[in-house]
C-alpha atoms as a PDB file:
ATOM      1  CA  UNK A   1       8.923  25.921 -65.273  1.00  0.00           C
ATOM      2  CA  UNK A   2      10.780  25.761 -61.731  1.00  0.00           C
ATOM      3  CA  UNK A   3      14.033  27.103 -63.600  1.00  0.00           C
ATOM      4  CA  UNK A   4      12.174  30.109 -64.590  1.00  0.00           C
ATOM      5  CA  UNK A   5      10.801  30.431 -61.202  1.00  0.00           C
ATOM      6  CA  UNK A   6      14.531  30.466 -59.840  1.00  0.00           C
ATOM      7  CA  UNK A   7      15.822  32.644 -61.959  1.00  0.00           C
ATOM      8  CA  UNK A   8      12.598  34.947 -61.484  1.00  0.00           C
ATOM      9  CA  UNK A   9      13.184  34.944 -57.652  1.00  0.00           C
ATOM     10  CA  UNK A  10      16.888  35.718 -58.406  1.00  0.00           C
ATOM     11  CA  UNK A  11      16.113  38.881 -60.529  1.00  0.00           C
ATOM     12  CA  UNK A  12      13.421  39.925 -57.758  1.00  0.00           C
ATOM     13  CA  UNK A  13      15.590  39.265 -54.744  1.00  0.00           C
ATOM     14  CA  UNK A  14      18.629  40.975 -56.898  1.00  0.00           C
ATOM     15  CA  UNK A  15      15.881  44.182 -57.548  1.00  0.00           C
ATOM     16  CA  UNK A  16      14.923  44.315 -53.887  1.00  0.00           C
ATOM     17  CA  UNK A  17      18.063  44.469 -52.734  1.00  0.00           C
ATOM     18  CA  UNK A  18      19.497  46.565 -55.519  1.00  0.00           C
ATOM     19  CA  UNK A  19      16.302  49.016 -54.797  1.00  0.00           C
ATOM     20  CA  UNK A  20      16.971  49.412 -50.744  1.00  0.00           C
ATOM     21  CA  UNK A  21      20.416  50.028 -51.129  1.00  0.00           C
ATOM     22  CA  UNK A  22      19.280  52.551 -53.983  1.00  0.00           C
ATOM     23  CA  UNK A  23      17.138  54.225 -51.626  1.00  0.00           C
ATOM     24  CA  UNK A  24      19.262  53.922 -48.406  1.00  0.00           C
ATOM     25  CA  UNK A  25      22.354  56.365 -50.170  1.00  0.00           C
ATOM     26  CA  UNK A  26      23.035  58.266 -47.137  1.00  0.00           C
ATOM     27  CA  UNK A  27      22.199  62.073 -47.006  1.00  0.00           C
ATOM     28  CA  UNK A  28      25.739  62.572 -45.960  1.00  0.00           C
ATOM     29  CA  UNK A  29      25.464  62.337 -42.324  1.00  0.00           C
ATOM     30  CA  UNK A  30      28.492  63.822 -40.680  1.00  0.00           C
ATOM     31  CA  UNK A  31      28.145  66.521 -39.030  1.00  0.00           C
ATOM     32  CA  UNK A  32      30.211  69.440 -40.197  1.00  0.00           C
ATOM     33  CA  UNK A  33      30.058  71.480 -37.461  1.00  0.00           C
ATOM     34  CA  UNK A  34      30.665  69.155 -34.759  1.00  0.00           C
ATOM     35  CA  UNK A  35      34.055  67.805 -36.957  1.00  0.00           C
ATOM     36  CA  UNK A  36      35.260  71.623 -37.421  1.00  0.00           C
ATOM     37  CA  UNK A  37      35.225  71.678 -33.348  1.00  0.00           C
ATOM     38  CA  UNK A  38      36.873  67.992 -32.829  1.00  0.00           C
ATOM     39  CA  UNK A  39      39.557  69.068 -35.548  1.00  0.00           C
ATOM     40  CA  UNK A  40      40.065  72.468 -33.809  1.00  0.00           C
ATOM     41  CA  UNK A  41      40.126  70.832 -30.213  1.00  0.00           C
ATOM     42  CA  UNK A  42      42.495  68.252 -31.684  1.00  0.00           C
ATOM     43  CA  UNK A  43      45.554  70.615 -32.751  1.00  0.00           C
ATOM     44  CA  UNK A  44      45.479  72.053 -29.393  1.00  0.00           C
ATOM     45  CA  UNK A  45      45.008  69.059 -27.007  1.00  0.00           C
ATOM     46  CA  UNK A  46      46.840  67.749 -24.593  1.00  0.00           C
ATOM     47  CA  UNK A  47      48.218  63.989 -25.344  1.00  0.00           C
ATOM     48  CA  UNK A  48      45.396  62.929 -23.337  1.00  0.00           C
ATOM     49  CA  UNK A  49      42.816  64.303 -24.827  1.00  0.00           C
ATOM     50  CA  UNK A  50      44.391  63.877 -28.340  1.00  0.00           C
ATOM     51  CA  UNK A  51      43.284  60.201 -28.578  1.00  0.00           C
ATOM     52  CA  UNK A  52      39.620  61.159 -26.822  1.00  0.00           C
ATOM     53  CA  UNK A  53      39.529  63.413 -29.408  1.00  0.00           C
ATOM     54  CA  UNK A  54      41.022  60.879 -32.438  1.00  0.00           C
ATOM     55  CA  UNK A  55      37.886  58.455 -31.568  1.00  0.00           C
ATOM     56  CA  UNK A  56      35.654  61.325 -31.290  1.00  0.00           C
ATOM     57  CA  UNK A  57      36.640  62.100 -35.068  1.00  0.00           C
ATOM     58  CA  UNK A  58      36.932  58.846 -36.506  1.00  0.00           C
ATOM     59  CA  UNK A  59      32.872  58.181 -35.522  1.00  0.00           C
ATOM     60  CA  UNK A  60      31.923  61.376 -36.821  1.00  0.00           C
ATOM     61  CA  UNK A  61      33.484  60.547 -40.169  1.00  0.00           C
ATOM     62  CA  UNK A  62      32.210  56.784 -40.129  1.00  0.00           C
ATOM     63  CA  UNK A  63      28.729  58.474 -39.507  1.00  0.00           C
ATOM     64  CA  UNK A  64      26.788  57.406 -43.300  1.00  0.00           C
ATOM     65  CA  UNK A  65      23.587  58.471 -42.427  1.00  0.00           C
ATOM     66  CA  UNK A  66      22.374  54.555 -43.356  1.00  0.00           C
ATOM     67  CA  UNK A  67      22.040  50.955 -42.207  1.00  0.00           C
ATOM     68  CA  UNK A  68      22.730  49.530 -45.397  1.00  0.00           C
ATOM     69  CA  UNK A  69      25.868  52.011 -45.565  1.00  0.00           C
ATOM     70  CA  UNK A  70      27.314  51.335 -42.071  1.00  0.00           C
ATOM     71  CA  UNK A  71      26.889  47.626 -42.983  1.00  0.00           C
ATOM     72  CA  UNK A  72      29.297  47.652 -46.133  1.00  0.00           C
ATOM     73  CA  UNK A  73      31.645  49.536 -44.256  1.00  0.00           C
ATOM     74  CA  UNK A  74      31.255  47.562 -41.552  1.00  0.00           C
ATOM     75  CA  UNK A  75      32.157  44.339 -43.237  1.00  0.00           C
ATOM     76  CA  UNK A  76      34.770  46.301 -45.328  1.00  0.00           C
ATOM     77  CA  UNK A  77      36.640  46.811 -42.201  1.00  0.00           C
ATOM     78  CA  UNK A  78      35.714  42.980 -41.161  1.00  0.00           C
ATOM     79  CA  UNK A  79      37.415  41.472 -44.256  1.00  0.00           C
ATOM     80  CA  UNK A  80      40.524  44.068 -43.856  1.00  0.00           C
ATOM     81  CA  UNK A  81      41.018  43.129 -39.974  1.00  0.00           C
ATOM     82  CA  UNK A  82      40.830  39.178 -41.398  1.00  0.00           C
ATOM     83  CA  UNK A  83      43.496  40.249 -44.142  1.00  0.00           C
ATOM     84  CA  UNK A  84      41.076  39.322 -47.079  1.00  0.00           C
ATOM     85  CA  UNK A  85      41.698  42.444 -49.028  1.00  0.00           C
ATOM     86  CA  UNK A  86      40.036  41.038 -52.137  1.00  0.00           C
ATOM     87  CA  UNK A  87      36.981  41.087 -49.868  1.00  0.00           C
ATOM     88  CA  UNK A  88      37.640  44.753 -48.506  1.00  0.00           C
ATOM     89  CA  UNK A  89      37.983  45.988 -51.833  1.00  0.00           C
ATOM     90  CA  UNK A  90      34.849  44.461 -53.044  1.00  0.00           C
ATOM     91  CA  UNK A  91      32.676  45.543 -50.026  1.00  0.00           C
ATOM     92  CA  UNK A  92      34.328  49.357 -49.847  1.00  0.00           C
ATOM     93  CA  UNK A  93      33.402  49.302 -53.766  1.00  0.00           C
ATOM     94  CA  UNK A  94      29.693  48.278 -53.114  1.00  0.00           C
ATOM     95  CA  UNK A  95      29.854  51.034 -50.662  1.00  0.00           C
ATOM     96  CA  UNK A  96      31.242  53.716 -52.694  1.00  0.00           C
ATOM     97  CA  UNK A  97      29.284  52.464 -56.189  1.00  0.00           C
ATOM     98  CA  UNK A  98      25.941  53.344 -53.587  1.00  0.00           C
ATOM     99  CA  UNK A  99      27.580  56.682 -51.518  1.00  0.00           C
ATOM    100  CA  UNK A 100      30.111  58.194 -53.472  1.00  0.00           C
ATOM    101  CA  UNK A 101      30.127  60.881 -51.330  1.00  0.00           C
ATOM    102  CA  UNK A 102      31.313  59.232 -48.557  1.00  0.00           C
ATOM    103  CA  UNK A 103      34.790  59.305 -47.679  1.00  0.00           C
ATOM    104  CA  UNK A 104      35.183  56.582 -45.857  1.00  0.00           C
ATOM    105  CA  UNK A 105      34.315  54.441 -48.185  1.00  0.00           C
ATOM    106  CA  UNK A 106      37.431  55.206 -50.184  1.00  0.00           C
ATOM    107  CA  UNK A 107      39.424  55.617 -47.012  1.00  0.00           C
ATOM    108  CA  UNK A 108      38.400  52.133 -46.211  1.00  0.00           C
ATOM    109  CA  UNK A 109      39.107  50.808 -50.025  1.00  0.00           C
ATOM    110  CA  UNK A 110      42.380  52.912 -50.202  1.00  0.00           C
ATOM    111  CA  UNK A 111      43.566  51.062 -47.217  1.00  0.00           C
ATOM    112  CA  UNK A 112      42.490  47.546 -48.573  1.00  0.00           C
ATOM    113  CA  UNK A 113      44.635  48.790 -51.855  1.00  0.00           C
ATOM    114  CA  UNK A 114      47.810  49.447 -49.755  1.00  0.00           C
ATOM    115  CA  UNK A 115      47.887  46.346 -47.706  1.00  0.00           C
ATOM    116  CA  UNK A 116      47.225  44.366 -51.262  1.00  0.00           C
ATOM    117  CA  UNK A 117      50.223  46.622 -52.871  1.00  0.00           C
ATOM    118  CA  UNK A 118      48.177  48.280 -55.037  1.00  0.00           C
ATOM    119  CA  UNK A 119      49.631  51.342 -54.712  1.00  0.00           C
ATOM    120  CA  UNK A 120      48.296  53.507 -58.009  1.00  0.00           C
ATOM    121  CA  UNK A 121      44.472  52.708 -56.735  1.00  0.00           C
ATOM    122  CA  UNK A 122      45.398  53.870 -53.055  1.00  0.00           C
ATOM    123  CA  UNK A 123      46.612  57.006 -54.072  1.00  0.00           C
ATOM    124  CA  UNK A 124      44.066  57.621 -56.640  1.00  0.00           C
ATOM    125  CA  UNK A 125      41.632  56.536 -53.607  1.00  0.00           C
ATOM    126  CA  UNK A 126      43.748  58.799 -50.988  1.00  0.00           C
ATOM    127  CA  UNK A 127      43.113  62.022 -53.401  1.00  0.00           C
ATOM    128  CA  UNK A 128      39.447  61.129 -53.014  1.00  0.00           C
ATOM    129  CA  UNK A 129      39.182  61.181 -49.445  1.00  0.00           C
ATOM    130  CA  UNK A 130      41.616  64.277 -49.212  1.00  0.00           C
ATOM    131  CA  UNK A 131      38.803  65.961 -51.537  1.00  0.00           C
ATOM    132  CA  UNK A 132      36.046  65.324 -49.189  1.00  0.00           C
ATOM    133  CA  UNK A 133      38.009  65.842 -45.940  1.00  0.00           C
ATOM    134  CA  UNK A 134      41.596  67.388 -46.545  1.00  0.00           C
ATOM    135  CA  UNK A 135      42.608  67.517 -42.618  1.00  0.00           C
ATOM    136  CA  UNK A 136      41.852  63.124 -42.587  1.00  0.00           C
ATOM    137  CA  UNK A 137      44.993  62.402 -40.987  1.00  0.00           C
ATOM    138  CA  UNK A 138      44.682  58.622 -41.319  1.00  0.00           C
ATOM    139  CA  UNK A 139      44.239  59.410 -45.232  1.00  0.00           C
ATOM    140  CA  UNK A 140      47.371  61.472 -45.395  1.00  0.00           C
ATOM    141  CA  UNK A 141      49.325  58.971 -42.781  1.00  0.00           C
ATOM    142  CA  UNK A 142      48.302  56.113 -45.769  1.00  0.00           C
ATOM    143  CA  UNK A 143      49.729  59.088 -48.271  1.00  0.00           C
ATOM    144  CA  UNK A 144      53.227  59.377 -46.428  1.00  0.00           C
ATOM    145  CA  UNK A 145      53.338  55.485 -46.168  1.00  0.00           C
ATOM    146  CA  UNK A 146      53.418  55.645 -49.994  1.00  0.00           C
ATOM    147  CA  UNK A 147      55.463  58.460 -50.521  1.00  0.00           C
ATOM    148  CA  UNK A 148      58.465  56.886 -48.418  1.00  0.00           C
ATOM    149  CA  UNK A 149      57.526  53.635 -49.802  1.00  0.00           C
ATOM    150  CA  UNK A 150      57.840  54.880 -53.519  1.00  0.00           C
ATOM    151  CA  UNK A 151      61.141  56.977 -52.569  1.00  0.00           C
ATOM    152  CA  UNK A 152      59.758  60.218 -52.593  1.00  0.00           C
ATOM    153  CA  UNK A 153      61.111  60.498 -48.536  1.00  0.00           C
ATOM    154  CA  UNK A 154      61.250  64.370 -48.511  1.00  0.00           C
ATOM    155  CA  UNK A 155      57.703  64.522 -50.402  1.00  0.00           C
ATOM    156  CA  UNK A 156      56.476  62.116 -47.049  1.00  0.00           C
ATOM    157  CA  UNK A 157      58.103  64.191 -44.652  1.00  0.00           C
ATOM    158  CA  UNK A 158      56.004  67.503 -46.274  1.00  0.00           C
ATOM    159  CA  UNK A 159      52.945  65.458 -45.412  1.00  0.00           C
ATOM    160  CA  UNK A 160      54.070  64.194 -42.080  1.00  0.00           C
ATOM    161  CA  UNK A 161      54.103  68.107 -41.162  1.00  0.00           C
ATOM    162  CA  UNK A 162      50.634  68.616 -42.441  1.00  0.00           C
ATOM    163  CA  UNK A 163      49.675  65.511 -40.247  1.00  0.00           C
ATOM    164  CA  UNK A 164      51.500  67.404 -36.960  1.00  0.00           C
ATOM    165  CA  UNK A 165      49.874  70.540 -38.055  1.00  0.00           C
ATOM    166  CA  UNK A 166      46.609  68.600 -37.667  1.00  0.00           C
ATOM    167  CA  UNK A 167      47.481  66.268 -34.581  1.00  0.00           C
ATOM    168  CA  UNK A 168      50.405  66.875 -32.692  1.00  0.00           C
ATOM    169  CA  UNK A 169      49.858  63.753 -30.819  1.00  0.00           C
ATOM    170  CA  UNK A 170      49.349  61.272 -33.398  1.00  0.00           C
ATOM    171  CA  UNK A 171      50.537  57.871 -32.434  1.00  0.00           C
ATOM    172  CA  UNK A 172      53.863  57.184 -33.893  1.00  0.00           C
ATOM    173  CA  UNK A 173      54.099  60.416 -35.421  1.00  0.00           C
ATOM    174  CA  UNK A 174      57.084  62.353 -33.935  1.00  0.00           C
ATOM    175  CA  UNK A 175      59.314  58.852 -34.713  1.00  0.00           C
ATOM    176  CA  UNK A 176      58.349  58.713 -38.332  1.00  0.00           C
ATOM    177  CA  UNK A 177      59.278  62.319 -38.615  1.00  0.00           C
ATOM    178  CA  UNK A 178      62.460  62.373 -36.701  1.00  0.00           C
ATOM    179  CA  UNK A 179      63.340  59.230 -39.136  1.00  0.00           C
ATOM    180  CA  UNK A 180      62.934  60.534 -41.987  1.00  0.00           C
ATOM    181  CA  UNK A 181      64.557  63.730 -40.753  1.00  0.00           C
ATOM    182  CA  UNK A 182      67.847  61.928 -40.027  1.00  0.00           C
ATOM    183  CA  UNK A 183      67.305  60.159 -43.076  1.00  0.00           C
ATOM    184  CA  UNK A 184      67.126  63.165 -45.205  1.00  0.00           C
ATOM    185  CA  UNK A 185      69.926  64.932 -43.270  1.00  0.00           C
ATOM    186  CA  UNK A 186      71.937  66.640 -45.844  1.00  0.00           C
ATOM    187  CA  UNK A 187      69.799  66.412 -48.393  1.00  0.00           C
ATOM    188  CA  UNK A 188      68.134  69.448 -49.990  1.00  0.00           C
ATOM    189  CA  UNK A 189      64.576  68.775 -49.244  1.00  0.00           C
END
């Protein structure tokens, strides 16, 4: 009889839990709006304002809408700053198996993939995000990584365009495209 009990408070504990996160699927809570303006301030700022800007962007899009949302990715981006990408994966697929509307849940995951070398599920990840939000810049940075990675150089430098197109000031930016620029010098792109 206490097995049964066990497994009984397993099964209702698993329910529970299964049932809030159910019910806590965010009602997508960025603000479209407000990320049109921060993207449009962006390609004209000053360096200064660039990274102001950047942060001002990056909340908007981590903005799920729920607790049980912003916890996943939370600990998503825990176990990825701790290098456990097994962890990240499984965490940024608990988030996107309960919002898979939310992009950052696959911008998180895609990540995770890259720094574990999984490079197929990044991209396929990458195209997600791009879906939801084409002008994600940390998305398409992840997207040239793999491009140049993969040896498809001139492909990354198309994307490293659409990235200055987007923001001009983004860190590291002008050096990755000046070399792959001397790189590809000579080389029909």
């Amino acid at each position: 009889m206490i097995w049964f009990r066990k497994i009984l408070k397993r099964a209702v504990a698993s329910a529970l839990v299964s049932a809030a996160l159910c019910a806590a699927t965010p009602a997508m809570a960025v603000d479209g709006a407000r990320l049109n303006e921060l993207f449009e301030r962006l390609s004209e700022a000053n360096r200064g304002e660039a990274f102001q800007i950047e942060d001002e962007i990056a909340l908007e899009l981590a903005r799920s809408g729920s607790d049980a949302m912003d916890f996943l990715l939370e600990r998503g981006r825990e176990a990825l700053a701790q290098g456990d990408f097994k962890a990240a994966i499984d965490h940024f697929t608990a988030l996107i198996d309960h919002a898979p509307d939310f992009a950052e849940g696959y911008n998180g995951r895609a990540t995770a993939y890259y720094m574990a070398g999984l490079y197929g599920p990044s991209l396929h990840d990458i195209g997600k995000v791009l879906t939801f939000e084409p002008r994600h810049f940390g998305a398409l940075s992840g997207l040239a990584l793999i491009l140049e990675e993969t040896d498809a150089a001139p492909k990354a430098l198309e994307v490293l365009y659409t990235i200055r197109s987007i923001h001009p000031h983004m860190e590291g930016l002008s050096d990755r495209i000046a070399r792959l620029e001397l790189q590809l010098e000579g080389t029909a792109l």
